[in-house]
Protein backbone atom coordinates (compact mmCIF):
# COMPACT_ATOMS: atom_id res chain seq x y z
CA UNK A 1 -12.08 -46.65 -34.07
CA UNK A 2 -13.77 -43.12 -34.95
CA UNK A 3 -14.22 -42.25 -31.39
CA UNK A 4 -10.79 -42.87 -30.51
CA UNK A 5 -9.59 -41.58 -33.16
CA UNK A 6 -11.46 -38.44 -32.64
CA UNK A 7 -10.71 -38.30 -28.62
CA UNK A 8 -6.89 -38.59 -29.68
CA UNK A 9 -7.31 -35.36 -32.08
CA UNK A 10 -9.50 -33.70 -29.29
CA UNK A 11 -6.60 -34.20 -27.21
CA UNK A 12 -3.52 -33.22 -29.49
CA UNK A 13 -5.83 -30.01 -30.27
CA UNK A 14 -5.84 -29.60 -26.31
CA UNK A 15 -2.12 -29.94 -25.77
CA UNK A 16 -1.50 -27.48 -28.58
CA UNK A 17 -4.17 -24.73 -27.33
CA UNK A 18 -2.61 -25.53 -23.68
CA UNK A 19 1.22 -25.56 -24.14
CA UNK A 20 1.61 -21.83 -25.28
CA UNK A 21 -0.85 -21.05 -22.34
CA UNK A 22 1.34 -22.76 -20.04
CA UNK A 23 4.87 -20.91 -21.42
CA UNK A 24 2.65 -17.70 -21.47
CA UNK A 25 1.72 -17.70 -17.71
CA UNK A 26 5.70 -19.34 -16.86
CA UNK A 27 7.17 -16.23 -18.66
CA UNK A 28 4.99 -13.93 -16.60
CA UNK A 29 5.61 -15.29 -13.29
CA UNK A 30 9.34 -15.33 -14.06
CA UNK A 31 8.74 -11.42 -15.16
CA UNK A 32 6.65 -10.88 -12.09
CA UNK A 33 9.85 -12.61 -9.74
CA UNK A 34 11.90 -10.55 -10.96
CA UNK A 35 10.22 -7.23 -10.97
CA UNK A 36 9.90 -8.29 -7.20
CA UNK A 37 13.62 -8.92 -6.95
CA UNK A 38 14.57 -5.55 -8.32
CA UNK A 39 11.72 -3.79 -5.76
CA UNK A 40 13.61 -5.33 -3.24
CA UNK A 41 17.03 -5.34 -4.44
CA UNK A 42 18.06 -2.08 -2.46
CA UNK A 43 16.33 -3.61 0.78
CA UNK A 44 18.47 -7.15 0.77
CA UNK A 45 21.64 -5.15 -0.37
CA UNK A 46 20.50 -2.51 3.03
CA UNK A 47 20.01 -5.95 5.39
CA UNK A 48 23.04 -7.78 4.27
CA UNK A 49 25.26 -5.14 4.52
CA UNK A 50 24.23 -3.76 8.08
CA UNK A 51 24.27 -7.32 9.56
CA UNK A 52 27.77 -7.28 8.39
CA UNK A 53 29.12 -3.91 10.00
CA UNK A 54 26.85 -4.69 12.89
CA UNK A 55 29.03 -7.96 13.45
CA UNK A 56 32.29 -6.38 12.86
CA UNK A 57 31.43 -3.68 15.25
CA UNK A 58 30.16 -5.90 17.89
CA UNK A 59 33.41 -8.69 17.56
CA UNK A 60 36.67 -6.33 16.75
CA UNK A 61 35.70 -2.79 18.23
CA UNK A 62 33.51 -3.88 21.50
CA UNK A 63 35.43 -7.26 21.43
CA UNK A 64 32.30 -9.42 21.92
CA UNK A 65 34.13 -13.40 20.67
CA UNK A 66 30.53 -14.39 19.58
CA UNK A 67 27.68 -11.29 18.57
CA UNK A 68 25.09 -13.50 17.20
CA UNK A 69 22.39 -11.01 18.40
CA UNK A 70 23.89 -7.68 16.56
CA UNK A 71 23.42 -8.67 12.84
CA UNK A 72 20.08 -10.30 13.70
CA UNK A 73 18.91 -7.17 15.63
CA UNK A 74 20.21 -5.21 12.20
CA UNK A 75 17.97 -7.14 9.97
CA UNK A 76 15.31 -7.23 12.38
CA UNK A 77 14.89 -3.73 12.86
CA UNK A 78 15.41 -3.16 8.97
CA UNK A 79 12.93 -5.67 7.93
CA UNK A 80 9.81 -3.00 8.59
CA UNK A 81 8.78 0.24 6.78
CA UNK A 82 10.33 3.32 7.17
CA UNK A 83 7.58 4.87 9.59
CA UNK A 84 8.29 2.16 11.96
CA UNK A 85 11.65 1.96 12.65
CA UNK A 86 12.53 3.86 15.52
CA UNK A 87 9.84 2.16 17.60
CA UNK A 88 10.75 -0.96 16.74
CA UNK A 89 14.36 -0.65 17.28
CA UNK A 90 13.19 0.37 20.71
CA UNK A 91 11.01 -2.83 21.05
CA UNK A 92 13.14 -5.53 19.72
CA UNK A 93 16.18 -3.75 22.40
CA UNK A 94 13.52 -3.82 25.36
CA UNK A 95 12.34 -7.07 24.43
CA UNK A 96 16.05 -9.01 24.36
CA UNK A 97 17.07 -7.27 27.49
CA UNK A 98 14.21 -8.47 28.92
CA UNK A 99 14.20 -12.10 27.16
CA UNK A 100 18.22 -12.64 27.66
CA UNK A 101 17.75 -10.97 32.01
CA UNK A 102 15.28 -13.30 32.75
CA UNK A 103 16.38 -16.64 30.61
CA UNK A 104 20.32 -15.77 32.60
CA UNK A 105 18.76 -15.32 35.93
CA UNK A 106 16.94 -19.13 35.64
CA UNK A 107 20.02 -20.42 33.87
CA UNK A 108 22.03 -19.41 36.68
CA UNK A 109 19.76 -20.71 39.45
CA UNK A 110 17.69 -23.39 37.83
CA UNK A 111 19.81 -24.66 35.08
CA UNK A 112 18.37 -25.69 31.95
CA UNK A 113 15.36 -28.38 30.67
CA UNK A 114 11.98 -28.59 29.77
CA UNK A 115 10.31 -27.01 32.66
CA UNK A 116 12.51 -24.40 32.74
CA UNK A 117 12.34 -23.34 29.01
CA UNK A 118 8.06 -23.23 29.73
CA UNK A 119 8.43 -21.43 32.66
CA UNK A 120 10.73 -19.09 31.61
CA UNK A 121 9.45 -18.08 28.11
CA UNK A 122 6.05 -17.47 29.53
CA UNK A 123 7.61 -15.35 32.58
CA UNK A 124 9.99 -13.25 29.88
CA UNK A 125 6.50 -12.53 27.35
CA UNK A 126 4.55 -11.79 30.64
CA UNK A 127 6.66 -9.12 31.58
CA UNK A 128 7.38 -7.55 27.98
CA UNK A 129 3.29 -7.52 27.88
CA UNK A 130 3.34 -6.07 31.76
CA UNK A 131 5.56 -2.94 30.36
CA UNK A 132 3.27 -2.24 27.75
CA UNK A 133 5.04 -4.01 25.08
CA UNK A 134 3.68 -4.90 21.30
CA UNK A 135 3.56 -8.15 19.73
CA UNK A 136 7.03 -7.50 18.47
CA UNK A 137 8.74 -6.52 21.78
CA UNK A 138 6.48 -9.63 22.98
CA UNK A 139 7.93 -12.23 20.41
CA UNK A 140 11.05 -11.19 20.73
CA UNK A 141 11.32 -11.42 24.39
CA UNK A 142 10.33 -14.83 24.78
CA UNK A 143 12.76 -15.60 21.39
CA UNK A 144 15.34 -14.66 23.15
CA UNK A 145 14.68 -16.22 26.72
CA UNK A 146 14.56 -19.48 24.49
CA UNK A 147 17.89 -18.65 23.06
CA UNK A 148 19.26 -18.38 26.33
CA UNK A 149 18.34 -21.13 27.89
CA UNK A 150 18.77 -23.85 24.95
CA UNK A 151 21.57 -22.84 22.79
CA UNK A 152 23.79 -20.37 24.91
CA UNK A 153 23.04 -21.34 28.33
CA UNK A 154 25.82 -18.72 29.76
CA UNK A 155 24.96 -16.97 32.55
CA UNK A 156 27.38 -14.24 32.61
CA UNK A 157 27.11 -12.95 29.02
CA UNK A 158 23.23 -11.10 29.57
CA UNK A 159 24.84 -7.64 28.95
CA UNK A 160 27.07 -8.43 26.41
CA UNK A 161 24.32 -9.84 24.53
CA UNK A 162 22.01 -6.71 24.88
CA UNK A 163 25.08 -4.49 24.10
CA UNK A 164 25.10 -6.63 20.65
CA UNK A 165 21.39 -6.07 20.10
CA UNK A 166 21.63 -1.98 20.83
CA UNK A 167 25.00 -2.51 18.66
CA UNK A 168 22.49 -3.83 15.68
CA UNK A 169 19.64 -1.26 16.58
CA UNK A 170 22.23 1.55 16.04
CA UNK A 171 23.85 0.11 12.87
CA UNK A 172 20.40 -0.39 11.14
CA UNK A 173 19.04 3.27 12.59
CA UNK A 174 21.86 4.61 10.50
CA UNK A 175 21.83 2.51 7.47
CA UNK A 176 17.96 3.46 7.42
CA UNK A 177 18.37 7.17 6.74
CA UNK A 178 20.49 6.02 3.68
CA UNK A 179 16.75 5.75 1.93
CA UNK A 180 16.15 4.10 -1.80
CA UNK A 181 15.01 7.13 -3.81
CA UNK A 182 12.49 4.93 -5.26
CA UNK A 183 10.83 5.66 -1.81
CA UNK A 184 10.33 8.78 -3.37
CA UNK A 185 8.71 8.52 -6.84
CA UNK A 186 6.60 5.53 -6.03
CA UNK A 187 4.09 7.87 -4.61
CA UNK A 188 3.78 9.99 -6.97
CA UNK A 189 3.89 7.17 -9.46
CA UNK A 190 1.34 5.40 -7.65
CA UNK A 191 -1.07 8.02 -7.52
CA UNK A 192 -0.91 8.09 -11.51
CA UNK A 193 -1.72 4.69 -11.71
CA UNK A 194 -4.82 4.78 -9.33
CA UNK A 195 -6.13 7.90 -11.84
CA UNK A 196 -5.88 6.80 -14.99
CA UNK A 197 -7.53 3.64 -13.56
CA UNK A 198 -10.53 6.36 -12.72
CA UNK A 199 -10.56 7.59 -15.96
CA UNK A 200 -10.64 4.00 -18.19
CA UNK A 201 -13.40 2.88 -15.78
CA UNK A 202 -14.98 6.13 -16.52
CA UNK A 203 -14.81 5.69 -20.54
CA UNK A 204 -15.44 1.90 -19.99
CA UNK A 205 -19.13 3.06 -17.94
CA UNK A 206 -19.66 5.40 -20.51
CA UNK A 207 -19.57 2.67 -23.29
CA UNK A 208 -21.48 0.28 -21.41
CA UNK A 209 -24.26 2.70 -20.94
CA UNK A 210 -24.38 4.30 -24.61
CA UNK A 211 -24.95 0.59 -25.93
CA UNK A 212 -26.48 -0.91 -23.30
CA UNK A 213 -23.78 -3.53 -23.24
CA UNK A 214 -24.27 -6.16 -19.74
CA UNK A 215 -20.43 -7.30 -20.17
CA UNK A 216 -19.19 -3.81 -20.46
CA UNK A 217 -21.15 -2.25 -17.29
CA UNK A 218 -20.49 -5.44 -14.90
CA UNK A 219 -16.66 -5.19 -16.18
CA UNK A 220 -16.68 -1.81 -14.83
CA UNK A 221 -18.05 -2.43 -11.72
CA UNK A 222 -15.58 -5.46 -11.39
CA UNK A 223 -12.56 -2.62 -11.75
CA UNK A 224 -14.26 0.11 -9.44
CA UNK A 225 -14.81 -2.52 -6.99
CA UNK A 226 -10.81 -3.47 -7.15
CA UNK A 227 -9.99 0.25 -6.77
CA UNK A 228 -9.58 0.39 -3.40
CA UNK A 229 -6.62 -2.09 -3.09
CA UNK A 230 -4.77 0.37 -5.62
CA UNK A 231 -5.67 3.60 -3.13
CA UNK A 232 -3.88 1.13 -0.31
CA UNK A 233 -0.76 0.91 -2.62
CA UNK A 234 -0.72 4.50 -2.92
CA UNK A 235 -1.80 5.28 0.97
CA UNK A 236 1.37 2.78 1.79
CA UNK A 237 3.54 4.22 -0.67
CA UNK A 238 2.69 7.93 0.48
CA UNK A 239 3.42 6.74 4.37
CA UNK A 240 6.89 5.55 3.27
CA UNK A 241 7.73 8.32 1.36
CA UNK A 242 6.75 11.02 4.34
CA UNK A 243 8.97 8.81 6.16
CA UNK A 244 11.54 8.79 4.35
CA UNK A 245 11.75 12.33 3.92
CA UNK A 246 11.35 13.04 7.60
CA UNK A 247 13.93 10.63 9.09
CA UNK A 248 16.63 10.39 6.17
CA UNK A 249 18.53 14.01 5.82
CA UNK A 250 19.95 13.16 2.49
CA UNK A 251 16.25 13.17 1.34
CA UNK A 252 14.54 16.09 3.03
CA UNK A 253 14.62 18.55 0.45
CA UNK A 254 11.95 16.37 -1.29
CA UNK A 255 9.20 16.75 1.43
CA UNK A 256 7.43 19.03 -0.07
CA UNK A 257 6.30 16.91 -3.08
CA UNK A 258 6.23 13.81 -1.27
CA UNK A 259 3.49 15.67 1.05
CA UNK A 260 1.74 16.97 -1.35
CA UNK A 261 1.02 12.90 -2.92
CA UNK A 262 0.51 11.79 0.32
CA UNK A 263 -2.31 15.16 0.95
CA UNK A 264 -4.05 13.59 -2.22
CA UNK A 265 -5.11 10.34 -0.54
CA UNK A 266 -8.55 11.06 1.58
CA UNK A 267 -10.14 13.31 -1.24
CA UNK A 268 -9.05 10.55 -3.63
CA UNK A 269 -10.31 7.78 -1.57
CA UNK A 270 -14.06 10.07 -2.04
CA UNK A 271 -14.05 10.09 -5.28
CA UNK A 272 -13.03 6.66 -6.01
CA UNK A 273 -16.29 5.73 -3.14
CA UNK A 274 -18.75 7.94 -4.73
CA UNK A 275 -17.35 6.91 -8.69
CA UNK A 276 -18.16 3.17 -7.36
CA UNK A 277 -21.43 4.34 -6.37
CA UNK A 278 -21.83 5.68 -9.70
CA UNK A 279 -20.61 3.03 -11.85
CA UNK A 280 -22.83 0.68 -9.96
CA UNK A 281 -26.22 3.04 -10.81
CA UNK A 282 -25.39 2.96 -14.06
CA UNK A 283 -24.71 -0.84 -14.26
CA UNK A 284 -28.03 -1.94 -12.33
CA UNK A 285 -29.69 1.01 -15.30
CA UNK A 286 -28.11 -1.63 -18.13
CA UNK A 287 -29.16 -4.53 -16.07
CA UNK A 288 -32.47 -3.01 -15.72
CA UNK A 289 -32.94 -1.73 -18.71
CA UNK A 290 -34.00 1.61 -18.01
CA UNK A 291 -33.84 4.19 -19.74
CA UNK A 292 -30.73 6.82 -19.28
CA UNK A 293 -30.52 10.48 -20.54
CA UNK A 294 -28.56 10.27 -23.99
CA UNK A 295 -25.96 13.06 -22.41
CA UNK A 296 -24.93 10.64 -19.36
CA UNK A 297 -22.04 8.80 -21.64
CA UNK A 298 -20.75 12.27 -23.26
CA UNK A 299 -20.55 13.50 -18.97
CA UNK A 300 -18.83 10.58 -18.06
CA UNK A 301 -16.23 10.73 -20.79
CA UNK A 302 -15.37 14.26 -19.76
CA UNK A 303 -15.46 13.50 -16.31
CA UNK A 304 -12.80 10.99 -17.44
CA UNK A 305 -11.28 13.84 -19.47
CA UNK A 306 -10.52 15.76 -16.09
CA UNK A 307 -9.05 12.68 -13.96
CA UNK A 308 -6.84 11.96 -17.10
CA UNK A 309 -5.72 16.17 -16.66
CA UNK A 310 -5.15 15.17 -12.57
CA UNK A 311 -2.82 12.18 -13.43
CA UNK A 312 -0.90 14.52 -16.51
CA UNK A 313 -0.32 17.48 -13.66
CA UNK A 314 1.50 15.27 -10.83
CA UNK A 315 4.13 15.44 -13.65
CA UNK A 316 3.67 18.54 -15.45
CA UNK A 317 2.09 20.94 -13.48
CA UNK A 318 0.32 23.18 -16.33
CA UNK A 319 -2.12 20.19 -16.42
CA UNK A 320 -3.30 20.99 -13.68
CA UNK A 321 -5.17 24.25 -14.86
CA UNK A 322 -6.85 22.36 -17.80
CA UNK A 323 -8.47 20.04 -15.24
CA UNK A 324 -9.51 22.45 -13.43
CA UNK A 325 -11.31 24.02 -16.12
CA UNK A 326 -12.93 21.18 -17.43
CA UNK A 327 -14.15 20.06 -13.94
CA UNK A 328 -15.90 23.11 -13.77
CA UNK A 329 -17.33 23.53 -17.18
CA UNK A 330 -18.88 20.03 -16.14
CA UNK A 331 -19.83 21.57 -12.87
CA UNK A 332 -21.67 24.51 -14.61
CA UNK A 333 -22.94 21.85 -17.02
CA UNK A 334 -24.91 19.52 -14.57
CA UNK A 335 -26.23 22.38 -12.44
CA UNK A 336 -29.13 22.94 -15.41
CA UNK A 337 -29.51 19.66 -16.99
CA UNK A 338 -33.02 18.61 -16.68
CA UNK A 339 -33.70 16.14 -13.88
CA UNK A 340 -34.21 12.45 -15.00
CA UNK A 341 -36.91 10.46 -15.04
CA UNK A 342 -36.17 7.29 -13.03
CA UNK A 343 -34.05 6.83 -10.01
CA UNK A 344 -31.01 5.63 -11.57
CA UNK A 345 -30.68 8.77 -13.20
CA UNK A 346 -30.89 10.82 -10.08
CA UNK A 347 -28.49 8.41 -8.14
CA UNK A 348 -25.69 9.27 -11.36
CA UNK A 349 -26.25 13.05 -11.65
CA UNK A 350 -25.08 13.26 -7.92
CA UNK A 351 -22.49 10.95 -7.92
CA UNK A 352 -20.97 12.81 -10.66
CA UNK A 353 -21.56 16.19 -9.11
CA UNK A 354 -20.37 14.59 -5.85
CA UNK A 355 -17.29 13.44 -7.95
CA UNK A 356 -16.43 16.69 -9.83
CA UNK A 357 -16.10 18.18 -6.14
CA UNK A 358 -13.64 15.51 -4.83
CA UNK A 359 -11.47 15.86 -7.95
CA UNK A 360 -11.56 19.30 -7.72
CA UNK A 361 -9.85 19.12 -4.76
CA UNK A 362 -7.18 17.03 -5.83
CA UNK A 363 -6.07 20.20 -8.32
CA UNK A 364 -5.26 21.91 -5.09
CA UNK A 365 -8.95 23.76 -4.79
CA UNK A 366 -10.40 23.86 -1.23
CA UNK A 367 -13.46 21.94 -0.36
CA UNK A 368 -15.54 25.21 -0.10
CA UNK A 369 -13.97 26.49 -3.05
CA UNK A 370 -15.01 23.53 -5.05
CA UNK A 371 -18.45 23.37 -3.99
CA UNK A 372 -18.68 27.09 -5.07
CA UNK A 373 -17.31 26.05 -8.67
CA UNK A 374 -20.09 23.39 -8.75
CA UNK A 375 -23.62 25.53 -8.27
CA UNK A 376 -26.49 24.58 -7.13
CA UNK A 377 -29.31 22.91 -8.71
CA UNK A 378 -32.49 24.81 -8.55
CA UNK A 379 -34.24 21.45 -8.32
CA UNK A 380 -32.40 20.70 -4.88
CA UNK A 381 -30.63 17.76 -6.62
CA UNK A 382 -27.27 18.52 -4.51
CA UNK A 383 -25.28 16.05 -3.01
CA UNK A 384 -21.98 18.02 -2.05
């Protein structure tokens, strides 16, 4: 009976420890749903409504009894970023003129069935690929050829039905340059997050190397290693946003700053390469157990000090002088520390050197004016 008894508590002890786990993880996908919902919100609102006016335009002003293909054009064309749009309003409007002239021609001569639909899907997609078309203009081409030939076999409604698609194009064209303004300050938003990232690595590398701590150093590397999927967030955010700006006139007058985010991506995306490189040195140094200068942490913590002044001055711009300083004081700094002993310690004194010149940058500082503020080492150790 004891080991029953015992496997029955085991288990009530399980279900306890695993039922608030369970409601734990439910309430955060239900949070992370509906985060998603209100992200998109302004999108579905944007789709719904164009398909609508692109209907009512195509059935009571042109006078078309049946415009299936102007809402679906609308959402179609609406359903990509920002940057896109104009080309692929183009494309999807090549590709059903193309798809709904060649599935009318065979409908008319050929009639409909199983050959026919083969023959003609693969003739409509040859042609859209002939003109030079993308996968899009492609798709959509043979999409439409189907269309034609299964469920509105009428041959004399081709241009009506390509006059509905340009109908859609147009209607989502101009509901696109009525642009979210969260377009706008996810950039800039984004570009905070991807800093102060930088900076708790930083301080978390600096721990792990002042105790020596395995868990702490590998848990670092873990984060620098997932940094880059947070500079594609920002580099996707940045795109939209310059899009935004340039094709929606009711949100040029924020180009400027929207630029300036999306100018901060390719000297970001060096430093968060070379602060991988560094967090890595100083992980295989804790793995190896060599020994590191004593000063290393105390760098790394101020080097964390200036990314922490980067993210502060894409919102209040007097921050932006403090890092400045501080990135150079820490320039100054490593150009007469002694050089270390082993070749971990080499590797890190350049990456961080190498790092204080990207970030640099980032406060607005040319390349050749940052290398300037970072001198050289009489040693040679320079890897600018």
């Amino acid at each position: 009976m004891d080991p029953v008894r015992l496997t029955l508590e085991q288990l009530r002890e399980l279900r306890d420890d695993i039922a608030p786990q369970a409601a734990r993880r439910s309430r955060a996908s239900v949070r992370r749903r509906v985060e998603r919902w209100r992200d998109r919100v302004f999108f579905i609102i944007q789709c719904a409504l164009a398909a609508g006016v692109a209907w009512t335009v195509a059935r009571h002003v042109v006078g078309h009894p049946e415009p299936f293909f102007a809402p679906v054009s609308a959402m179609v064309c609406l359903g990509f970023s920002y940057g896109q749009r104009l080309r692929r309003v183009a494309e999807v409007m090549v590709g059903v003129s193309v798809g709904v002239g060649v599935g009318d021609l065979f409908v008319k001569f050929f009639g409909t069935g199983p050959a026919q639909i083969v023959f003609v899907i693969a003739l409509a997609m040859s042609i859209a690929v002939l003109l030079g078309a993308g996968t899009l203009m492609t798709t959509q081409a043979g999409v439409q050829a189907a269309i034609v030939t299964t469920l509105l076999p009428n041959a004399g409604a081709g241009f009506s039905r390509w006059l509905d698609a340009v109908i859609g194009g147009v209607v989502a064209l101009a509901a696109a340059t009525i642009a979210p303004a969260a377009a706008i300050r996810r950039p800039r938003q984004q570009a905070s997050e991807v800093l102060n990232e930088l900076a708790a690595i930083l301080i978390e590398t600096a721990e792990g190397l002042r105790e020596s701590d395995e868990d702490r150093v590998t848990d670092a590397l873990r984060r620098a290693r997932g940094s880059e999927s947070l500079l594609d967030d920002l580099r996707s955010a940045a795109d939209e946003g310059v899009a935004v700006v340039r094709l929606s006139p009711f949100r040029r007058r924020h180009r400027g700053r929207v630029q300036q985010i999306a100018d901060l991506v390719v000297p970001l995306d060096r430093a968060i390469r070379n602060i991988r490189v560094l967090v890595r040195r100083c992980a295989v140094s804790v793995w190896r157990d060599e020994k590191m200068p004593s000063e290393y942490p105390m760098l790394l913590e101020r080097l964390a000090d200036g990314v922490r002044l980067i993210a502060e001055s894409l919102f209040e711009p007097h921050a932006d002088v403090a890092a400045h300083r501080v990135l150079g004081e820490l320039g100054r700094r490593t150009a007469v520390m002694p050089i270390p002993g082993s070749l971990s310690g080499v590797v890190v004194l350049g990456q961080i050197r190498s790092t204080i010149v990207d970030l640099l940058e980032l406060t607005g500082t040319s390349y050749d004016e940052a290398r300037e503020l970072v001198p050289l080492r009489a040693d040679g150790l320079d890897e600018k």
